[in-house]
Protein backbone atom coordinates (compact mmCIF):
# COMPACT_ATOMS: atom_id res chain seq x y z
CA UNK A 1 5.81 44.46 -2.08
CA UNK A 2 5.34 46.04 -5.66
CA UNK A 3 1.72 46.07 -7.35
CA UNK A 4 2.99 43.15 -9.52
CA UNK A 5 3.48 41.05 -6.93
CA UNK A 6 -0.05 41.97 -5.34
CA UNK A 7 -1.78 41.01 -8.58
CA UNK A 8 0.01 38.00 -8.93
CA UNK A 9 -1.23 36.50 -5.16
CA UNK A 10 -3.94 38.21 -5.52
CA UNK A 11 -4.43 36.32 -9.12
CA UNK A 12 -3.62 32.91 -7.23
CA UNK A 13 -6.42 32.92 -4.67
CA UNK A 14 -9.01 33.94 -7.52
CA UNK A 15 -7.61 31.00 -8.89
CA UNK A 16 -7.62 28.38 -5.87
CA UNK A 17 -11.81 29.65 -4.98
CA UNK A 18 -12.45 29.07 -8.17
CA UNK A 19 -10.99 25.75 -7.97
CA UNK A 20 -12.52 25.16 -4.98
CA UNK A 21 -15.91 26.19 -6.29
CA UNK A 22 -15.73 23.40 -9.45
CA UNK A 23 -15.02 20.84 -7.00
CA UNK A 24 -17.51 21.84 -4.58
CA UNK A 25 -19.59 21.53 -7.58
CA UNK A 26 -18.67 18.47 -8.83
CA UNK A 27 -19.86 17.23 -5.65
CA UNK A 28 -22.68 18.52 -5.60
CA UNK A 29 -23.35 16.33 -9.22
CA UNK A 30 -21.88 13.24 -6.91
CA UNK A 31 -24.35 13.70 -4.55
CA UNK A 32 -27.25 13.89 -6.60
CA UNK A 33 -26.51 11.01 -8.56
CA UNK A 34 -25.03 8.68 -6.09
CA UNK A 35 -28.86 9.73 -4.20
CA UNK A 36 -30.93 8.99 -6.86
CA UNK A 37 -29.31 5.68 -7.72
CA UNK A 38 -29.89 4.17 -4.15
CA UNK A 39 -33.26 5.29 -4.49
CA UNK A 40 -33.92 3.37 -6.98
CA UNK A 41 -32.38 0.51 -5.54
CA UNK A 42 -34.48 0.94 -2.48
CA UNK A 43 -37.38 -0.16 -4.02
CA UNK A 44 -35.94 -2.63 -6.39
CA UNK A 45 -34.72 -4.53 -3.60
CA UNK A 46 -38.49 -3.83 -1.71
CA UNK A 47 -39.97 -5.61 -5.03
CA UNK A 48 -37.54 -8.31 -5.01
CA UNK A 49 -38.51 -9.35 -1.37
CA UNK A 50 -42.10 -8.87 -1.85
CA UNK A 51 -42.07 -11.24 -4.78
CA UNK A 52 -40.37 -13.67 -2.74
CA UNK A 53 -36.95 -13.65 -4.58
CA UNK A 54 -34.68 -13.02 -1.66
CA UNK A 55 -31.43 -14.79 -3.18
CA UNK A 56 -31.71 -11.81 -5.56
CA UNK A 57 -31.22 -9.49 -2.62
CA UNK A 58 -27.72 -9.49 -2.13
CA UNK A 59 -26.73 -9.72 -6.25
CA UNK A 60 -28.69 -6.73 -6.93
CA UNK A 61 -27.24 -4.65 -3.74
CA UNK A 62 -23.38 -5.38 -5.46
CA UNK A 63 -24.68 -4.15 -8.48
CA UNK A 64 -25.98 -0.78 -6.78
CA UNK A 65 -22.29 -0.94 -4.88
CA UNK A 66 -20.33 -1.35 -7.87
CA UNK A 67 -22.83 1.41 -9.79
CA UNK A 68 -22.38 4.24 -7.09
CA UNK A 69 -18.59 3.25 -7.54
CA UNK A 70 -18.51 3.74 -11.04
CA UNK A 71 -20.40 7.32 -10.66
CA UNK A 72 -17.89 7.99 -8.04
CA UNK A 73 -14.90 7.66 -9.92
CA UNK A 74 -16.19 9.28 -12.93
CA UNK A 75 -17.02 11.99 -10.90
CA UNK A 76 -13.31 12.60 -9.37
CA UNK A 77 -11.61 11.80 -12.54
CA UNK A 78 -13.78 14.61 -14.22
CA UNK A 79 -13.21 16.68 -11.54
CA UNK A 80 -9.16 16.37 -11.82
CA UNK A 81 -9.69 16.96 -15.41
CA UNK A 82 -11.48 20.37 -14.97
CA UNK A 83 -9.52 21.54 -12.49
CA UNK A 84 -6.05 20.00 -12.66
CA UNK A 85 -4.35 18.99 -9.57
CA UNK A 86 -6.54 17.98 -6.90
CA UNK A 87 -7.35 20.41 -3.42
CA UNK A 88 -6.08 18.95 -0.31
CA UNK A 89 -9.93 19.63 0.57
CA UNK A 90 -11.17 17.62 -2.24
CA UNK A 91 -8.20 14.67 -1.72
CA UNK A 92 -9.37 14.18 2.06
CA UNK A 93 -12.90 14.20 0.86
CA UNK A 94 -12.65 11.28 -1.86
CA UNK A 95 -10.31 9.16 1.05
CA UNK A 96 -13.16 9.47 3.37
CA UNK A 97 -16.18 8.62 1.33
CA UNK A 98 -13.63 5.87 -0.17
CA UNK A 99 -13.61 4.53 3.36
CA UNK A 100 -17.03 5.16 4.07
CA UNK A 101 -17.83 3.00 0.75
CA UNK A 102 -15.70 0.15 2.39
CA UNK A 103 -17.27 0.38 5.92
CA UNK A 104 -20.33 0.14 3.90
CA UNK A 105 -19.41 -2.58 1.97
CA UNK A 106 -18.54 -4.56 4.99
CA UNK A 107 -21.46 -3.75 6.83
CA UNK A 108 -24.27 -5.06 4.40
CA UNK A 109 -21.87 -7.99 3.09
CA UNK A 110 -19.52 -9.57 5.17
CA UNK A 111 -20.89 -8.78 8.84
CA UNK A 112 -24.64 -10.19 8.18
CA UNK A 113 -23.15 -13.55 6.98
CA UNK A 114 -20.50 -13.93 9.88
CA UNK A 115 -23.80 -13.80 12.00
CA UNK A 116 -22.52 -10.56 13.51
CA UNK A 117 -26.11 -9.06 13.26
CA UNK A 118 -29.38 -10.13 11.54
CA UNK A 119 -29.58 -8.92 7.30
CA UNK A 120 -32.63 -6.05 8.49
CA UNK A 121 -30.25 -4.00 10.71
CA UNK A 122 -27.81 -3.34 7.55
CA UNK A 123 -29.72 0.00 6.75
CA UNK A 124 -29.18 1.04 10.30
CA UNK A 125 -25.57 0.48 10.10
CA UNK A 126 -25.17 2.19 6.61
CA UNK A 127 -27.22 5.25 7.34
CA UNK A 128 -24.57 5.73 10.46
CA UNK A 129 -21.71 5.45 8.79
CA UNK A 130 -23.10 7.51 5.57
CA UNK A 131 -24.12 10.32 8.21
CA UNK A 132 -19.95 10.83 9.38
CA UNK A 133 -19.05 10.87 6.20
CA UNK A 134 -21.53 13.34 5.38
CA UNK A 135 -20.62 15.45 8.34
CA UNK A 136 -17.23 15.10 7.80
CA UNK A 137 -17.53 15.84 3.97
CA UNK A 138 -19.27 19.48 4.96
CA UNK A 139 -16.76 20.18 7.10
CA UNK A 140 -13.88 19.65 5.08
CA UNK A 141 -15.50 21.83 2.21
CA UNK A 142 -17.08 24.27 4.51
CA UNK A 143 -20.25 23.17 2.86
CA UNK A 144 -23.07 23.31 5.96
CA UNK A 145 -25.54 21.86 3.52
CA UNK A 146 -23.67 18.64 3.39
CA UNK A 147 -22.49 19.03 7.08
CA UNK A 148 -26.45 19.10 8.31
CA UNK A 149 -27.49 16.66 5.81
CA UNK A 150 -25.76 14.43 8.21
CA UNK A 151 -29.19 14.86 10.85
CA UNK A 152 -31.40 13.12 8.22
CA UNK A 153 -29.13 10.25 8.30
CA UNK A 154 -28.56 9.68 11.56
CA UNK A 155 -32.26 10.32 12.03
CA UNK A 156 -33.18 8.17 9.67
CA UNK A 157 -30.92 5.40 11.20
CA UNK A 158 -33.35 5.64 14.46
CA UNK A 159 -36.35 5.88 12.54
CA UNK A 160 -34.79 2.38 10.75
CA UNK A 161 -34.43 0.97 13.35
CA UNK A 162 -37.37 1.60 15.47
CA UNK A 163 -39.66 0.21 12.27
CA UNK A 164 -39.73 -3.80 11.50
CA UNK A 165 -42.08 -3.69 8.41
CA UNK A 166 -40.55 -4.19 4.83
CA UNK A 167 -41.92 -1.40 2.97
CA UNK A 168 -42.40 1.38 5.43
CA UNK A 169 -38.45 1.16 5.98
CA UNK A 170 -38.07 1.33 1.95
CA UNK A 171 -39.87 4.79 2.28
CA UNK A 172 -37.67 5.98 5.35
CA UNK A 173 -34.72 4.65 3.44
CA UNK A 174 -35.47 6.72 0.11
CA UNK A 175 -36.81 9.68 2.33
CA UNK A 176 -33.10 9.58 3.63
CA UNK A 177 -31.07 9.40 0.75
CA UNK A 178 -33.44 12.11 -0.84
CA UNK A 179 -32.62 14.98 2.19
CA UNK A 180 -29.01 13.35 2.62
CA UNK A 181 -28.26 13.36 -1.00
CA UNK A 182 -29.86 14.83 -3.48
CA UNK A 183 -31.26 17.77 -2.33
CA UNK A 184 -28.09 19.13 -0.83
CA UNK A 185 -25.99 18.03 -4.38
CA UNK A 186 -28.91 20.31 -6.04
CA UNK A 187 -28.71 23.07 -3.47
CA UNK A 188 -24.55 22.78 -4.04
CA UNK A 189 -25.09 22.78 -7.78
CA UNK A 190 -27.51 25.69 -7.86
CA UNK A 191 -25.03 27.53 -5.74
CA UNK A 192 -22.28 26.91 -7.99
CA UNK A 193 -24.58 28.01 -10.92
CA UNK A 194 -25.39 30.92 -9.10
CA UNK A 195 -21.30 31.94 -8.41
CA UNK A 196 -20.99 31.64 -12.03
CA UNK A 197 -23.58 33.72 -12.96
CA UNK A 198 -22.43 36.30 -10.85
CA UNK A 199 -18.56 36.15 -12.35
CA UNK A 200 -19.89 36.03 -15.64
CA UNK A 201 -21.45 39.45 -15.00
């Protein structure tokens, strides 16, 4: 093998980490936002059942669906944008939280008003599912941030379901999505700052 050919492979996994590095963190900036979002809806929806309004419930928990969707695709069709054709990695990744979005969906929609369960148990169910798809997400980016973000869901899923009142549960819930989302999307994007740094120097 001549030196030409050395630089050239050698040129084309420079080329695939730093891919991989962009979309690890563009994730990161998914995570964070897609976090802080649902925190916010945590306690709007809190408010909305303390003042009584509970037909406003399920209106304003579509809007926080179809926001976190929005923020979601923005986030992969910037992504494709800065880095061109997508990573297998990062093409499993956006199928699984796709489907976790959908198990979601049909967990604090559809199942509740089928009678399957009673409307309280929905953040039990959706801190579950988030947890394996944060799990799952970690692993496919080798990302063990992500991966053992996965304990504060499940965990928090117990502690949800352990505690009856209202607001207590609102403060698990946003304790969750705080270690499960946005503190691992900062500690990904700091990381990725730091890499930069680094390659800039």
């Amino acid at each position: 093998m001549t030196t030409d050919h050395v630089q050239e492979r050698l040129s084309i996994i420079q080329e695939m980490i730093d891919r991989s590095r962009r979309e690890t963190a563009e994730s990161g900036r998914f995570f964070v936002w897609i976090g802080l979002i649902s925190i916010v809806a945590v306690f709007v929806v809190r408010w909305i059942e303390a003042t009584g309004l509970t037909q406003l419930v399920l209106p304003a928990l579509a809007v926080v669906l179809v926001a976190n969707g929005v923020v979601g695709y923005a986030a992969i069709a910037r992504r494709q944008k800065m880095v061109g054709a997508r990573s297998y990695p990062a093409a499993v990744s956006t199928a699984l939280w796709f489907a976790c979005g959908v198990a979601v969906a049909l967990a604090l929609f559809l199942f509740p008003v089928l009678g399957v369960y009673r409307w309280d148990q929905t953040p039990v169910l959706a801190a579950l599912i988030m947890g394996v798809g944060a799990f799952a997400s970690g692993s496919v980016f080798e990302t063990p941030i992500i991966a053992w973000s996965s304990i504060a869901w499940w965990g928090g899923a117990v502690a949800l379901a352990l505690v009856d009142s209202a607001w207590p549960r609102g403060f698990i819930m946003a304790a969750v999505l705080l270690l499960g989302m946005v503190v691992p999307g900062l500690v990904l994007d700091r990381q990725y700052a730091r890499q930069r740094g680094s390659d800039v120097s």
